[in-house]
C-alpha atoms as a PDB file:
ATOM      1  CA  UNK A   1     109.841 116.303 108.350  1.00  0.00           C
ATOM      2  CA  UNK A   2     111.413 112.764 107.119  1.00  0.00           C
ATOM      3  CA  UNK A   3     111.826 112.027 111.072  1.00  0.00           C
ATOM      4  CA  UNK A   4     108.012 112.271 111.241  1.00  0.00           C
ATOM      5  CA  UNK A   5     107.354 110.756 108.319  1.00  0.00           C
ATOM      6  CA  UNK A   6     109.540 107.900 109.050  1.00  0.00           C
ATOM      7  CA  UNK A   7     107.241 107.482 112.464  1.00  0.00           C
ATOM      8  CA  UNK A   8     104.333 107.783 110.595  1.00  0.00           C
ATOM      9  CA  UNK A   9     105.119 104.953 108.015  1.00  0.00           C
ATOM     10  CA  UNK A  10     106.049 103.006 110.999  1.00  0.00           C
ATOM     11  CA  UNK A  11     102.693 103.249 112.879  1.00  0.00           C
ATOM     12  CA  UNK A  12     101.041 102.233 109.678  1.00  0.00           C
ATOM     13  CA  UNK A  13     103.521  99.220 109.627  1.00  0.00           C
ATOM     14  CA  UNK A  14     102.192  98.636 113.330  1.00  0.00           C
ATOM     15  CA  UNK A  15      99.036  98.635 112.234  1.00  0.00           C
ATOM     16  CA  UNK A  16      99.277  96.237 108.931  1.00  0.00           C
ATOM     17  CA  UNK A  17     100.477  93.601 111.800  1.00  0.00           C
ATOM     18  CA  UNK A  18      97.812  94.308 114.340  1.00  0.00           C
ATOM     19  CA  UNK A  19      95.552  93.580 111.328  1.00  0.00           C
ATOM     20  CA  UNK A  20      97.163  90.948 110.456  1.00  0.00           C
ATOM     21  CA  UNK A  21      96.755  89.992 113.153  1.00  0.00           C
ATOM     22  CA  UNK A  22      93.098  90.098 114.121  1.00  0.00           C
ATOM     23  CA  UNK A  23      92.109  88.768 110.664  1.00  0.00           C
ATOM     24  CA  UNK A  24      94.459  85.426 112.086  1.00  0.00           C
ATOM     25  CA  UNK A  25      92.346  85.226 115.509  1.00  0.00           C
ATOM     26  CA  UNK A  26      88.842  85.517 113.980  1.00  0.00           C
ATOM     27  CA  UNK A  27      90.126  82.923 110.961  1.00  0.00           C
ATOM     28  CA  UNK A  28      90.777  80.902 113.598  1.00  0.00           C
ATOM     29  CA  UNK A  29      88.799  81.194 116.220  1.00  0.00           C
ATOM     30  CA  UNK A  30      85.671  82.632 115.026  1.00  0.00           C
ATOM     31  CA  UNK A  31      82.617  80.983 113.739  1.00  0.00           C
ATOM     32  CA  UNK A  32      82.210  80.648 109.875  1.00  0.00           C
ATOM     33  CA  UNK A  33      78.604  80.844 109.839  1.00  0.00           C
ATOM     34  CA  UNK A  34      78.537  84.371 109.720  1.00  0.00           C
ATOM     35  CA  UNK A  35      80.525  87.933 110.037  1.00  0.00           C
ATOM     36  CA  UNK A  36      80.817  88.163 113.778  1.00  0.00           C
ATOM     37  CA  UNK A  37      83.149  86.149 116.086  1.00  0.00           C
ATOM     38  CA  UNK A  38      80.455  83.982 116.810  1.00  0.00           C
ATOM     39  CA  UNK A  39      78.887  83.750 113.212  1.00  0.00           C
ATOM     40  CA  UNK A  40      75.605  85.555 113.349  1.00  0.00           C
ATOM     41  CA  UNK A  41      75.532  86.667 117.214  1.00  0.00           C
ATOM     42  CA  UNK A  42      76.686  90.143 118.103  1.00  0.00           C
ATOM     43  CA  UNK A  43      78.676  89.445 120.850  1.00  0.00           C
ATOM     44  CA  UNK A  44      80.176  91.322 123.828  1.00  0.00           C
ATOM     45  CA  UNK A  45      82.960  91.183 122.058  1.00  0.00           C
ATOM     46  CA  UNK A  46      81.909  93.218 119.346  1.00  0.00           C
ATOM     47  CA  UNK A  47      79.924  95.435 121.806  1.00  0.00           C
ATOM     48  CA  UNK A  48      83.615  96.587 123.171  1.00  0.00           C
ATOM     49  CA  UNK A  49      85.398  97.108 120.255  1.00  0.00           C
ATOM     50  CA  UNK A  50      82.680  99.090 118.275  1.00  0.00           C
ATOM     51  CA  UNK A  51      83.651 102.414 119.015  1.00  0.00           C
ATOM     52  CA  UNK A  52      87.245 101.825 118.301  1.00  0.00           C
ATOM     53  CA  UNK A  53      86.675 100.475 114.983  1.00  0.00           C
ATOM     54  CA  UNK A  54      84.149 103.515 114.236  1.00  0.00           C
ATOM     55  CA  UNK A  55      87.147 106.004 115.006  1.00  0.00           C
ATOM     56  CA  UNK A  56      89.453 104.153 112.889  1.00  0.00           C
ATOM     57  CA  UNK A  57      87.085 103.798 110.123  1.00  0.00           C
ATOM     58  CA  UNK A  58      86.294 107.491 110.303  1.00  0.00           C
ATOM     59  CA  UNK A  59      89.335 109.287 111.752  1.00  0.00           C
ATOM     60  CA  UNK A  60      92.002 107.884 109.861  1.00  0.00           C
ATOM     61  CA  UNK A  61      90.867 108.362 106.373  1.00  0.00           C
ATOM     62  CA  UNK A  62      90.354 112.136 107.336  1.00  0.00           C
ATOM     63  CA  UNK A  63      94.627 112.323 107.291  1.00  0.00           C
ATOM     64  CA  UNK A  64      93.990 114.015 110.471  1.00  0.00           C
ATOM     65  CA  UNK A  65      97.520 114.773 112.575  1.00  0.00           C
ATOM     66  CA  UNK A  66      99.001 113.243 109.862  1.00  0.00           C
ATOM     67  CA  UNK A  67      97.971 114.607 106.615  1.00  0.00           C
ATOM     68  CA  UNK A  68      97.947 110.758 105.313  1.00  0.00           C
ATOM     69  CA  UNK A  69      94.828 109.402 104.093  1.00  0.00           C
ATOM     70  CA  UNK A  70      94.723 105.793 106.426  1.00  0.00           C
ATOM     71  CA  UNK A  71      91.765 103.906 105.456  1.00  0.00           C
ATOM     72  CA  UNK A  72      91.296 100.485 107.798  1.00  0.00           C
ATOM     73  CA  UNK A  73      88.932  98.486 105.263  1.00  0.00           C
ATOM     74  CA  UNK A  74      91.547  99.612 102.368  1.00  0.00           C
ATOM     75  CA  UNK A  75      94.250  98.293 104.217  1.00  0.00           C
ATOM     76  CA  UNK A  76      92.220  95.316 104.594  1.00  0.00           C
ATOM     77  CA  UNK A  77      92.324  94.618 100.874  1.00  0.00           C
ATOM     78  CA  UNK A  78      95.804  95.405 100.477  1.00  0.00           C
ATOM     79  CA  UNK A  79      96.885  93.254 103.213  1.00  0.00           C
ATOM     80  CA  UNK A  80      94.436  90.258 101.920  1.00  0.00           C
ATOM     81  CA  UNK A  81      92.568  90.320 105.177  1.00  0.00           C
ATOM     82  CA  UNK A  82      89.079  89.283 103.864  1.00  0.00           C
ATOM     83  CA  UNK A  83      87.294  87.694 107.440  1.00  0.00           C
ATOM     84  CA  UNK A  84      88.528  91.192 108.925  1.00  0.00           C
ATOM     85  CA  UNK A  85      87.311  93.488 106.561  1.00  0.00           C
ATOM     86  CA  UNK A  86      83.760  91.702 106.852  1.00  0.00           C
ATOM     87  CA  UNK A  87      83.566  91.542 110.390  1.00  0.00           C
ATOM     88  CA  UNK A  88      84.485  95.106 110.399  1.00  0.00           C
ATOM     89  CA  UNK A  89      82.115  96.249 108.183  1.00  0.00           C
ATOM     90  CA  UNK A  90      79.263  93.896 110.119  1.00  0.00           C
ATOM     91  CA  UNK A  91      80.011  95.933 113.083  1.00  0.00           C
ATOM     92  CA  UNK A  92      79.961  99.307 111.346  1.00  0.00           C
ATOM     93  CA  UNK A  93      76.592  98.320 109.547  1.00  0.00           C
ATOM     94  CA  UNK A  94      75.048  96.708 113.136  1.00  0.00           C
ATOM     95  CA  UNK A  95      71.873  98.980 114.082  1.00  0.00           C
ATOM     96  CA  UNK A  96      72.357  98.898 117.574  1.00  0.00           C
ATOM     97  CA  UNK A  97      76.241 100.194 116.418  1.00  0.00           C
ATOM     98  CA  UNK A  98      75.073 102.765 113.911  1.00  0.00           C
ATOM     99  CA  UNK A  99      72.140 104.130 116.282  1.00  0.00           C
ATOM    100  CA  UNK A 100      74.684 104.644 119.104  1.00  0.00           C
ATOM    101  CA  UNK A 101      77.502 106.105 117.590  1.00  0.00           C
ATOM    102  CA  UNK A 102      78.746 109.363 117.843  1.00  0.00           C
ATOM    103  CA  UNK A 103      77.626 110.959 114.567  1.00  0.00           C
ATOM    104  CA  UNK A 104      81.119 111.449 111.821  1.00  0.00           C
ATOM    105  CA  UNK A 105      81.526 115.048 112.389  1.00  0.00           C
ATOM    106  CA  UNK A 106      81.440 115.573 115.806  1.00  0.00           C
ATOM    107  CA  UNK A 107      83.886 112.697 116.379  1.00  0.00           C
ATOM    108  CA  UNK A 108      86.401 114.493 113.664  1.00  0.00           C
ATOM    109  CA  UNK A 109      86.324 117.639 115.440  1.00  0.00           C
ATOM    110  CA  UNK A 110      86.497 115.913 118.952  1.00  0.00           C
ATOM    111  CA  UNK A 111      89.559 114.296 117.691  1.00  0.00           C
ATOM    112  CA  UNK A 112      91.195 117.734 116.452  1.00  0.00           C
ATOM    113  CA  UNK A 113      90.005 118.876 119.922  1.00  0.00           C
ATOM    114  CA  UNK A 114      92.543 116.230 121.045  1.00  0.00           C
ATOM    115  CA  UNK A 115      95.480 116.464 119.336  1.00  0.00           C
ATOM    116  CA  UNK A 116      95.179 120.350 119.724  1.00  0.00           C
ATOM    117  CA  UNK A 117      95.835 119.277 123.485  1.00  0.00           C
ATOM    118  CA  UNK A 118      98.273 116.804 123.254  1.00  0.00           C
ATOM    119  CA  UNK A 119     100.372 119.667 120.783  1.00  0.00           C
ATOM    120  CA  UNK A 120      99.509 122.361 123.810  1.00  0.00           C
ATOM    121  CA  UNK A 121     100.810 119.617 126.425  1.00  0.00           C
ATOM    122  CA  UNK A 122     103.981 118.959 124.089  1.00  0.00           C
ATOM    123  CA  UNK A 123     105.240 122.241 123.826  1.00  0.00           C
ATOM    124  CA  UNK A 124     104.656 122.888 127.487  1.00  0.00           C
ATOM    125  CA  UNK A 125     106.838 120.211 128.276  1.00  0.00           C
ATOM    126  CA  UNK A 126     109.756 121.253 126.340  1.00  0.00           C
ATOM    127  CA  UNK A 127     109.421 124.726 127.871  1.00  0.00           C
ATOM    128  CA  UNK A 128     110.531 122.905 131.406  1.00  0.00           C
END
């Protein structure tokens, strides 16, 4: 149990700094005139990484595989990443973001779905 818990407070560590990370590029390189990396334009860019930041936004907080409670804007005020945490919640807010996205509790229980098979696939392989 403290082996996994160990991993687990390292992927959250890995995550801080991707975060961190982010919150540097869009500082820097985005616009100022507005939440998206290009001020007020919703961008391609945004376009690819909406989904992801739905699942994280949604997934996560659930404690799901992990039975920790991760929440990505949280973090975002703990780590002092303010231009994130508004860009992230400009995309999450975005009609064209909200209308397409795979409604909350359907992508929870697509995610147990998931880690029901990687568990399955893990077990198999230590049987060979």
């Amino acid at each position: 149990r403290a082996r996994e818990e160990s991993k687990l407070d390292a992927a959250v560590e890995a995550l801080k700094s991707g975060l961190k990370e982010v919150d540097c590029f869009l500082s820097k390189m985005g616009s100022e005139e507005g939440p998206f990396l290009f001020g007020d334009q919703f961008t391609l860019a945004e376009c690819n990484v909406a989904p992801f930041v739905q699942r994280a936004c949604v997934v996560l907080p659930t404690g799901l595989g992990s039975g920790r409670s991760i929440n990505p804007l949280e973090l975002c005020d703990t780590c002092e990443l303010p231009r994130l945490k508004a860009w992230m919640k400009a995309v999450l807010d975005r009609p064209s973001v909200t209308k397409t996205g795979v409604p909350k509790e359907e992508m929870i229980a697509n995610m147990e779905k998931m880690l029901k098979r990687f568990e399955a696939m893990e077990k198999e392989k230590a049987k060979q």
